[in-house]
C-alpha atoms as a PDB file:
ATOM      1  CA  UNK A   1      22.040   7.546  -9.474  1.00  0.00           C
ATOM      2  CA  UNK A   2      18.147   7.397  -9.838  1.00  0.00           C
ATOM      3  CA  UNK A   3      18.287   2.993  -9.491  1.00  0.00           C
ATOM      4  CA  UNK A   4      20.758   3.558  -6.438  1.00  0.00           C
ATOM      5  CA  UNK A   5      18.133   6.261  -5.175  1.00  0.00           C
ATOM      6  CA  UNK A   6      15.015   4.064  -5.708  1.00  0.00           C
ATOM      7  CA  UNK A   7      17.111   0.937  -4.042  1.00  0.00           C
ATOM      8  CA  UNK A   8      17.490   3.399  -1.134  1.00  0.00           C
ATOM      9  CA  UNK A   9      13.935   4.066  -0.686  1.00  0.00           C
ATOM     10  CA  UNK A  10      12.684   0.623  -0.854  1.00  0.00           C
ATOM     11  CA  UNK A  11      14.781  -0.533   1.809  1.00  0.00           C
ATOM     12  CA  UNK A  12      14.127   2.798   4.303  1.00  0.00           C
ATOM     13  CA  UNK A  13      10.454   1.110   3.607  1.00  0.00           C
ATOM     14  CA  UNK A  14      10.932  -2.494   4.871  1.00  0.00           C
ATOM     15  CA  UNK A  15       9.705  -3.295   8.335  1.00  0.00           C
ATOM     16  CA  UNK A  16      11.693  -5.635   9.382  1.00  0.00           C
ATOM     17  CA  UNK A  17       9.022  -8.460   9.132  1.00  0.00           C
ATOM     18  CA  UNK A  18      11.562  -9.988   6.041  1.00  0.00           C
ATOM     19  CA  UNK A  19      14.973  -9.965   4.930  1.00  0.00           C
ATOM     20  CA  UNK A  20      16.670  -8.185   2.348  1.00  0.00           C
ATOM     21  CA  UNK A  21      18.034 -10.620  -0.524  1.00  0.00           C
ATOM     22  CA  UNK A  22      19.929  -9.587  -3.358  1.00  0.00           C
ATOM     23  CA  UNK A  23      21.031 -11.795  -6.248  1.00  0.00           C
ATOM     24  CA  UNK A  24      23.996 -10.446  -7.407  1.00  0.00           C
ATOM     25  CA  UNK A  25      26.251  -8.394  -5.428  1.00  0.00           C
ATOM     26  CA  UNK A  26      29.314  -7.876  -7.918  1.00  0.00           C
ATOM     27  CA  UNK A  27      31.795  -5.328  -5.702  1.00  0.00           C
ATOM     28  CA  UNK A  28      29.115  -4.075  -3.423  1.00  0.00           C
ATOM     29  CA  UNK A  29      27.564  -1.031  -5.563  1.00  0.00           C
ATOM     30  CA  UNK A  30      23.731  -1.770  -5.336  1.00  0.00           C
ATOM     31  CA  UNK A  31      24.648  -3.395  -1.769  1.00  0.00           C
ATOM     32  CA  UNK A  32      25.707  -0.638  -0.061  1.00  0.00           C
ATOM     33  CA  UNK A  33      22.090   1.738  -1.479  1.00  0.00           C
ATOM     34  CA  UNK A  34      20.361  -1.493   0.205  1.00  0.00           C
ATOM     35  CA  UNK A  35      22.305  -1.255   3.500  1.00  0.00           C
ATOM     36  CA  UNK A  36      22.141   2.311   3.525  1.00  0.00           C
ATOM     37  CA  UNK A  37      18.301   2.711   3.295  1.00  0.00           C
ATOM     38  CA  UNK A  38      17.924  -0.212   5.668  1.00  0.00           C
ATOM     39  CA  UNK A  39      20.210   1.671   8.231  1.00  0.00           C
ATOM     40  CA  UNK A  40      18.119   4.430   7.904  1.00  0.00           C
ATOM     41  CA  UNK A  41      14.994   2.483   8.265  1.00  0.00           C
ATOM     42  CA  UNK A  42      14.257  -0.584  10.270  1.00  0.00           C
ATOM     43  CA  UNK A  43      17.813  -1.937   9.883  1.00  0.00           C
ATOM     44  CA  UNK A  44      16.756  -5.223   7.997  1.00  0.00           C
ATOM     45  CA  UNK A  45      19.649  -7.039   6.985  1.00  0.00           C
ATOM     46  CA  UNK A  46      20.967  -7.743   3.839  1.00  0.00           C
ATOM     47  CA  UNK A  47      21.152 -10.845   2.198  1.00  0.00           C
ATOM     48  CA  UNK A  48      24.113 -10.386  -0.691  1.00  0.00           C
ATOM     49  CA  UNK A  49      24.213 -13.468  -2.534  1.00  0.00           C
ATOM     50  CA  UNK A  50      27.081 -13.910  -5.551  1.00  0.00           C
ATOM     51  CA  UNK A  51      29.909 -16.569  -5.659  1.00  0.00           C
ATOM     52  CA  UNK A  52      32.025 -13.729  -6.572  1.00  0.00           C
ATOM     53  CA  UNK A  53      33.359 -15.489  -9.950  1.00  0.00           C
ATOM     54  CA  UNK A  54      32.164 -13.030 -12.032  1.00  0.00           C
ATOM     55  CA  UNK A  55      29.397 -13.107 -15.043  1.00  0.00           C
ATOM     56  CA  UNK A  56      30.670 -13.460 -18.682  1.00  0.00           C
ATOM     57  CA  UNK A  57      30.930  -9.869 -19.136  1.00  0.00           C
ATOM     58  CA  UNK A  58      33.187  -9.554 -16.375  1.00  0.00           C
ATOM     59  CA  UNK A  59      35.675 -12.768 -17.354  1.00  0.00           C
ATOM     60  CA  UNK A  60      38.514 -13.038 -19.623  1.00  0.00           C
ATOM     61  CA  UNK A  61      37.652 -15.881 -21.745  1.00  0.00           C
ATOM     62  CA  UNK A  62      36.947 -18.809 -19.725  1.00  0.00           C
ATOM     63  CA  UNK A  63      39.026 -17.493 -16.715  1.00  0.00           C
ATOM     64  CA  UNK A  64      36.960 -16.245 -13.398  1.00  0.00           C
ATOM     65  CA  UNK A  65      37.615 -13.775 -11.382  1.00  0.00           C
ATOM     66  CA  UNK A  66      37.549 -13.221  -7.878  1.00  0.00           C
ATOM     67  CA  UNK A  67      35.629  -9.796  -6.673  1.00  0.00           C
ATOM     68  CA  UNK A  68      34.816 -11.176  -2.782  1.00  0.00           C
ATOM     69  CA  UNK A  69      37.869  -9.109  -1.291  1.00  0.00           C
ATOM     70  CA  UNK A  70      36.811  -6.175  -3.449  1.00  0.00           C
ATOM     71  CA  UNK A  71      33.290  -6.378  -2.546  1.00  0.00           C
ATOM     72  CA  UNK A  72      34.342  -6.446   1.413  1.00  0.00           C
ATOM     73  CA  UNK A  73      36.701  -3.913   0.882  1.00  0.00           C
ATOM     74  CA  UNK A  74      33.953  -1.665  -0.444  1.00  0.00           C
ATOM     75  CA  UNK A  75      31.412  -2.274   2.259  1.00  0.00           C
ATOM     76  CA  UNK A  76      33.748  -1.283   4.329  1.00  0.00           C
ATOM     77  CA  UNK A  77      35.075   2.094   3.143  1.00  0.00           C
ATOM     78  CA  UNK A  78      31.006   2.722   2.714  1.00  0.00           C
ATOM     79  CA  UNK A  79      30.704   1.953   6.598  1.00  0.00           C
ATOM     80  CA  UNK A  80      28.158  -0.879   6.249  1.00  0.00           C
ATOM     81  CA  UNK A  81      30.084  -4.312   6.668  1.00  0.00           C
ATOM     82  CA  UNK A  82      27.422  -4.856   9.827  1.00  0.00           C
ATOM     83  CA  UNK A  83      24.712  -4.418   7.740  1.00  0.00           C
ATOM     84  CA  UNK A  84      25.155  -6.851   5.329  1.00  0.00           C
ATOM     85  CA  UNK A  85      25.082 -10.813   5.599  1.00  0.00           C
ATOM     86  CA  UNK A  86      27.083 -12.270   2.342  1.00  0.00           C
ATOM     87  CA  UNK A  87      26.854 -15.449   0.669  1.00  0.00           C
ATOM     88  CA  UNK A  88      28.954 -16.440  -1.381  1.00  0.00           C
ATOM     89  CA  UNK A  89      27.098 -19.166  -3.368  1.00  0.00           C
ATOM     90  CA  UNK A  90      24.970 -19.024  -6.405  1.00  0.00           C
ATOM     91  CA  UNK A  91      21.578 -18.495  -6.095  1.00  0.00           C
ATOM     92  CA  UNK A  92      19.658 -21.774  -6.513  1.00  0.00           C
ATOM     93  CA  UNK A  93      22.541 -23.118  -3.776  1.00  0.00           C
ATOM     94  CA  UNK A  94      21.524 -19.968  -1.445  1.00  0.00           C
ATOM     95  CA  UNK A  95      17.809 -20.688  -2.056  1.00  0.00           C
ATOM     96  CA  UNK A  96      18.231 -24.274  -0.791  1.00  0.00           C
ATOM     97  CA  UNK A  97      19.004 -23.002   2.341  1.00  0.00           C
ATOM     98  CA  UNK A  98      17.514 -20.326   2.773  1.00  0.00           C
ATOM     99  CA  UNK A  99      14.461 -20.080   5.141  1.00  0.00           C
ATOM    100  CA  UNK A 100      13.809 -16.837   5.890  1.00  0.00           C
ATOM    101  CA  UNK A 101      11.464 -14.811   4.659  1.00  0.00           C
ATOM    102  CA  UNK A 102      11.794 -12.013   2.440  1.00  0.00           C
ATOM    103  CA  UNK A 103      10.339  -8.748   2.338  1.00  0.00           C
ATOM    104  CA  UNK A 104      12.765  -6.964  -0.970  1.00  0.00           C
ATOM    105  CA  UNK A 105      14.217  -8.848  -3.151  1.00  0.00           C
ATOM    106  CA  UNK A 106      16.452  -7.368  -5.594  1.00  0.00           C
ATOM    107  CA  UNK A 107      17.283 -10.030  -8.654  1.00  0.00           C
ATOM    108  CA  UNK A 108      20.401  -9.039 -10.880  1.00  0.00           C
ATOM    109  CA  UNK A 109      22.315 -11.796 -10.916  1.00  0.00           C
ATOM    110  CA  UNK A 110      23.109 -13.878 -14.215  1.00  0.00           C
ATOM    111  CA  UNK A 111      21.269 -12.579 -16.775  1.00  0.00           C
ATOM    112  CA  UNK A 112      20.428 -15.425 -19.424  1.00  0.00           C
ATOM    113  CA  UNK A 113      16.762 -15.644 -20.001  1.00  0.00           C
ATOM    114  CA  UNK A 114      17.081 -19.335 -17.972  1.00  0.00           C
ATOM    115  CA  UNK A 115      19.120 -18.164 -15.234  1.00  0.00           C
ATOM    116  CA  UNK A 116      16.806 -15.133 -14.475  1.00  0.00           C
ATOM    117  CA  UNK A 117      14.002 -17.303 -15.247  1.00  0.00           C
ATOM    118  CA  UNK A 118      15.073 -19.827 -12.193  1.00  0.00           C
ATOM    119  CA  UNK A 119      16.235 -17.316  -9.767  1.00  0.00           C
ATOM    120  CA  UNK A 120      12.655 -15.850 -10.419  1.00  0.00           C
ATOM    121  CA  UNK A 121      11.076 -18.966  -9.559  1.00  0.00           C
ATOM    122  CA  UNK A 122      13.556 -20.039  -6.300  1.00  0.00           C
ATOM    123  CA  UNK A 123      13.127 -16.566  -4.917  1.00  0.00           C
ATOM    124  CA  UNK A 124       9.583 -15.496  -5.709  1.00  0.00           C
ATOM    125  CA  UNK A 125       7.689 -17.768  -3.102  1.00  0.00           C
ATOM    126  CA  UNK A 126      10.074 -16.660  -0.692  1.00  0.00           C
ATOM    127  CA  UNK A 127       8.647 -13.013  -0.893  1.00  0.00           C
ATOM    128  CA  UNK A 128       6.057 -11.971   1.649  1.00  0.00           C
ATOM    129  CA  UNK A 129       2.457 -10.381   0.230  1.00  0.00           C
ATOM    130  CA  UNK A 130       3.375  -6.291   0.252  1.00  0.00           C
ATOM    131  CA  UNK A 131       7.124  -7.105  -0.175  1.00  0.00           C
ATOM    132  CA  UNK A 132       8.372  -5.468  -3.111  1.00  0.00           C
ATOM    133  CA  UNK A 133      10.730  -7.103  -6.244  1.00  0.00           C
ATOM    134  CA  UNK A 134      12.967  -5.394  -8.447  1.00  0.00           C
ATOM    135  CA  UNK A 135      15.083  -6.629 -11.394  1.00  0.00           C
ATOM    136  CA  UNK A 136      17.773  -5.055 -12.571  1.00  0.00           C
ATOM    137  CA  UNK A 137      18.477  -4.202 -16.762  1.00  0.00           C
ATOM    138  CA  UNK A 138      15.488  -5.016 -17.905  1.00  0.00           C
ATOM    139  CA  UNK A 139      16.161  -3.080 -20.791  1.00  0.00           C
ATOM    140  CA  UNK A 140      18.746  -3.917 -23.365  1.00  0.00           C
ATOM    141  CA  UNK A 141      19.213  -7.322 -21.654  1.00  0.00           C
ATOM    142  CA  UNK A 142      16.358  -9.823 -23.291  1.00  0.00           C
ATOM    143  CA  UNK A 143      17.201 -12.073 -20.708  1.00  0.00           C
ATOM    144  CA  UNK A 144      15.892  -9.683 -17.615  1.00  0.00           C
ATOM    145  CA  UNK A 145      13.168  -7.773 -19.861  1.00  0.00           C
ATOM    146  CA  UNK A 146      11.823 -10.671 -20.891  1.00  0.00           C
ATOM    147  CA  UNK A 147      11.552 -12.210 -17.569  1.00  0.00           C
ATOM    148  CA  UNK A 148      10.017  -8.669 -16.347  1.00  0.00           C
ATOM    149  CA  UNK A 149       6.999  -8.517 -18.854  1.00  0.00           C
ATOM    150  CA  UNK A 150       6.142 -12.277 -18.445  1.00  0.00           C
ATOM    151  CA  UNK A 151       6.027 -12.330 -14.683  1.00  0.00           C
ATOM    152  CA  UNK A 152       5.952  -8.540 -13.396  1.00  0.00           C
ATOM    153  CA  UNK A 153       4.316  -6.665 -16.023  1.00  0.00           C
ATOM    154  CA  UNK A 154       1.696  -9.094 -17.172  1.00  0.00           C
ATOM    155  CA  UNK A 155       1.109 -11.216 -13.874  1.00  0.00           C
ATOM    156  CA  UNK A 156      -1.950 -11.105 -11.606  1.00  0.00           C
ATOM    157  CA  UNK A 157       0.452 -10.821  -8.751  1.00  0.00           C
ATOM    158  CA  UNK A 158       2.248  -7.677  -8.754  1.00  0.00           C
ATOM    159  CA  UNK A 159       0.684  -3.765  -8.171  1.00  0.00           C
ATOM    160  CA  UNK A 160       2.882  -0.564  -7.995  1.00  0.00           C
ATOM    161  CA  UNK A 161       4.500  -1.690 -10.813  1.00  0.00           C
ATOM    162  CA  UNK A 162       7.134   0.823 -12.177  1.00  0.00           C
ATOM    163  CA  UNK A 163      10.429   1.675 -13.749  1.00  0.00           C
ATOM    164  CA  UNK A 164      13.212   3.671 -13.156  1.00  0.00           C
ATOM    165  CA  UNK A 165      15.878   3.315 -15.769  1.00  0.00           C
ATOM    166  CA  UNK A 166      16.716  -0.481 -15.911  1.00  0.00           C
ATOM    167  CA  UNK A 167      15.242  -1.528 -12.832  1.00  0.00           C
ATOM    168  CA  UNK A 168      11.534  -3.074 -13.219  1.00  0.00           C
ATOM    169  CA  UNK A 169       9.465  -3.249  -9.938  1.00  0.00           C
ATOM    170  CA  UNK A 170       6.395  -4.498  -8.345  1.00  0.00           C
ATOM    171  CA  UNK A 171       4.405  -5.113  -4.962  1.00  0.00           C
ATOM    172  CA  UNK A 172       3.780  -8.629  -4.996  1.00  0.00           C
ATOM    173  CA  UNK A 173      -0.283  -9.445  -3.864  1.00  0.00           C
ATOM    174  CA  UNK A 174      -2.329 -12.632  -3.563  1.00  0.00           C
ATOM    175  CA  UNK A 175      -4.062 -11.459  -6.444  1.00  0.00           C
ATOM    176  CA  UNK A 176      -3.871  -7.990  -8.440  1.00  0.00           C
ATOM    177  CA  UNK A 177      -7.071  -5.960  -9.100  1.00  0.00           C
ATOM    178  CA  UNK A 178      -8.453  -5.604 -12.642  1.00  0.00           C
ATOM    179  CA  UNK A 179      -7.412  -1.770 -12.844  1.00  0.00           C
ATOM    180  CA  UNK A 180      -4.140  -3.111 -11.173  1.00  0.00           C
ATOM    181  CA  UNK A 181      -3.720  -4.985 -14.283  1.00  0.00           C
ATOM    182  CA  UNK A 182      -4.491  -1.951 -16.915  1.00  0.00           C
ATOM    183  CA  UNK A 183      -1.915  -0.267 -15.147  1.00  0.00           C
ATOM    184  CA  UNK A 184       0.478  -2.629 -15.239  1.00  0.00           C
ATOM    185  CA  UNK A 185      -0.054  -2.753 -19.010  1.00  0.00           C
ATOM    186  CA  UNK A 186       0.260   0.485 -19.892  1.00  0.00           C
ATOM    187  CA  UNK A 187       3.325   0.267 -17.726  1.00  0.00           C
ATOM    188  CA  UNK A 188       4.420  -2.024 -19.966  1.00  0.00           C
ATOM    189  CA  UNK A 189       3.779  -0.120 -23.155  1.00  0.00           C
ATOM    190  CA  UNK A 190       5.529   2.879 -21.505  1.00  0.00           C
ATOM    191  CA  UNK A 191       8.627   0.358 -20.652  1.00  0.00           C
ATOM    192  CA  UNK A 192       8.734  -1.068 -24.653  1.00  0.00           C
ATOM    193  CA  UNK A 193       8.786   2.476 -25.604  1.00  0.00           C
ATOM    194  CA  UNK A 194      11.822   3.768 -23.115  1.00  0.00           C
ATOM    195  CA  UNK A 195      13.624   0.425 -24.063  1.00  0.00           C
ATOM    196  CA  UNK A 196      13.144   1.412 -27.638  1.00  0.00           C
ATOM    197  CA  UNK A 197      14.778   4.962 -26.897  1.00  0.00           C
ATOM    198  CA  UNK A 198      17.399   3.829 -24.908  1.00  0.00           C
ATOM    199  CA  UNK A 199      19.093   2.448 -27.452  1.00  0.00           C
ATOM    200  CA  UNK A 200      18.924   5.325 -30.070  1.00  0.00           C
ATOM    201  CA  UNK A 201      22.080   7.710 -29.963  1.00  0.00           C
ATOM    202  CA  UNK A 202      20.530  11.374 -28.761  1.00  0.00           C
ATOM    203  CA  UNK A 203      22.182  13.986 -26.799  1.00  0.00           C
ATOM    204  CA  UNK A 204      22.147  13.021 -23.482  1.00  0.00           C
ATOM    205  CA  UNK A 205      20.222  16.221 -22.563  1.00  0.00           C
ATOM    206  CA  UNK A 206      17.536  15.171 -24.394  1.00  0.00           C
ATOM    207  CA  UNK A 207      18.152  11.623 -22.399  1.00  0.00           C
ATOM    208  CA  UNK A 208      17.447  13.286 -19.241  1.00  0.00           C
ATOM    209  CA  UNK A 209      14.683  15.094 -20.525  1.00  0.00           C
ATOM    210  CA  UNK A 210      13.328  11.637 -21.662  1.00  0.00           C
ATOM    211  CA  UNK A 211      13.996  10.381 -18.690  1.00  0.00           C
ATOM    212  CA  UNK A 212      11.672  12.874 -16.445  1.00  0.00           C
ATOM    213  CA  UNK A 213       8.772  12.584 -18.863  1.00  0.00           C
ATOM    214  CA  UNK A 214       8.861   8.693 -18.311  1.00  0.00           C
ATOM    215  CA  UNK A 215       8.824   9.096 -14.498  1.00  0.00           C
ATOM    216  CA  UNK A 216       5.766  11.891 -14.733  1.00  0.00           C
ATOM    217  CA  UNK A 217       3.604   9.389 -16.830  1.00  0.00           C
ATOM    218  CA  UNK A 218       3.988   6.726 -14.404  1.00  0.00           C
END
């Protein structure tokens, strides 16, 4: 609920001066909080960008499956088919193309260390300067997390940077300040820690009590 909220309020945000891209649309879920805070904004549309074959967790074995029909379905019940452009290609065949620019883009696509790593670098120079990124399970995943602390976390070109549950995200600049940088790495210490806890079995009271001290020391 709290990533679907914060996907919300970065898209009321946008201006309209960029698109909305997300890698990795799945059956709609994190679509629809896009489309929804867009609507209620500037009405930016959204980019939704999946070939709808389904990651490895999602497969049986080698067989793919199919989750386009699914995913339109669920736009529509959600009343925000007009909202959304999809495409349904992977993303280094959608960044090709694709010459727009970009003012949120939300990466949770495949999420081996390589394939976050290139849909990082595809999609990154398509961001404007004050557009905001956010990556999705950057904790428990190494493949997002580590992406996130090499080139969000620890890079001279994000500000703002935060977390809320999974999702890791930053205001991409020409070029961060020094106490923009101290932040960011004790935004990283606070991230290793909450990863850490995450994975430890605790009442989940004491989860969501965890979970509100994290979000008061950012």
């Amino acid at each position: 609920m709290e990533e679907g909220e914060l996907l919300y309020r970065v898209a009321w945000a946008c201006t309209g001066r960029g698109a909305i891209v997300e890698i990795g649309s799945f059956k709609g879920k994190s679509t629809i909080w896009l489309a929804k805070g867009s609507l209620a904004g500037a009405g930016a549309k959204v980019v939704a960008i999946d070939p709808h074959t389904g990651s490895a967790e999602h497969r049986q074995g080698d067989q793919p499956v199919w989750t386009y029909d699914e995913f339109l379905a669920n736009l529509r019940r959600a009343g925000v088919e007009e909202m959304v452009t999809p495409v349904v290609a992977t993303s280094a065949e959608a960044a090709a193309r694709f010459d727009q620019p970009v003012e949120l883009l939300f990466i949770d696509g495949d999420h081996r260390y390589e394939m976050v790593r290139q849909d990082f670098d595809l999609w990154f120079p398509k961001l404007l300067e004050g557009g905001y990124l956010l990556m999705h399970d950057t904790i428990r995943w190494e493949g997002p997390r580590r992406v996130a602390r090499e080139s969000i976390y620890r890079s001279r070109s994000f500000r703002n940077v935060g977390f809320v549950h999974s999702i890791t995200f930053g205001q991409k600049v020409a070029q961060n300040t020094a106490a923009d940088r101290r932040r960011n790495r004790y935004l990283l210490l606070l991230h290793i820690v909450y990863d850490h806890l995450s994975t430890v079995r605790v009442p989940p009271a004491l989860k969501r009590v965890a979970k509100a001290i994290f979000t008061r020391l950012q």
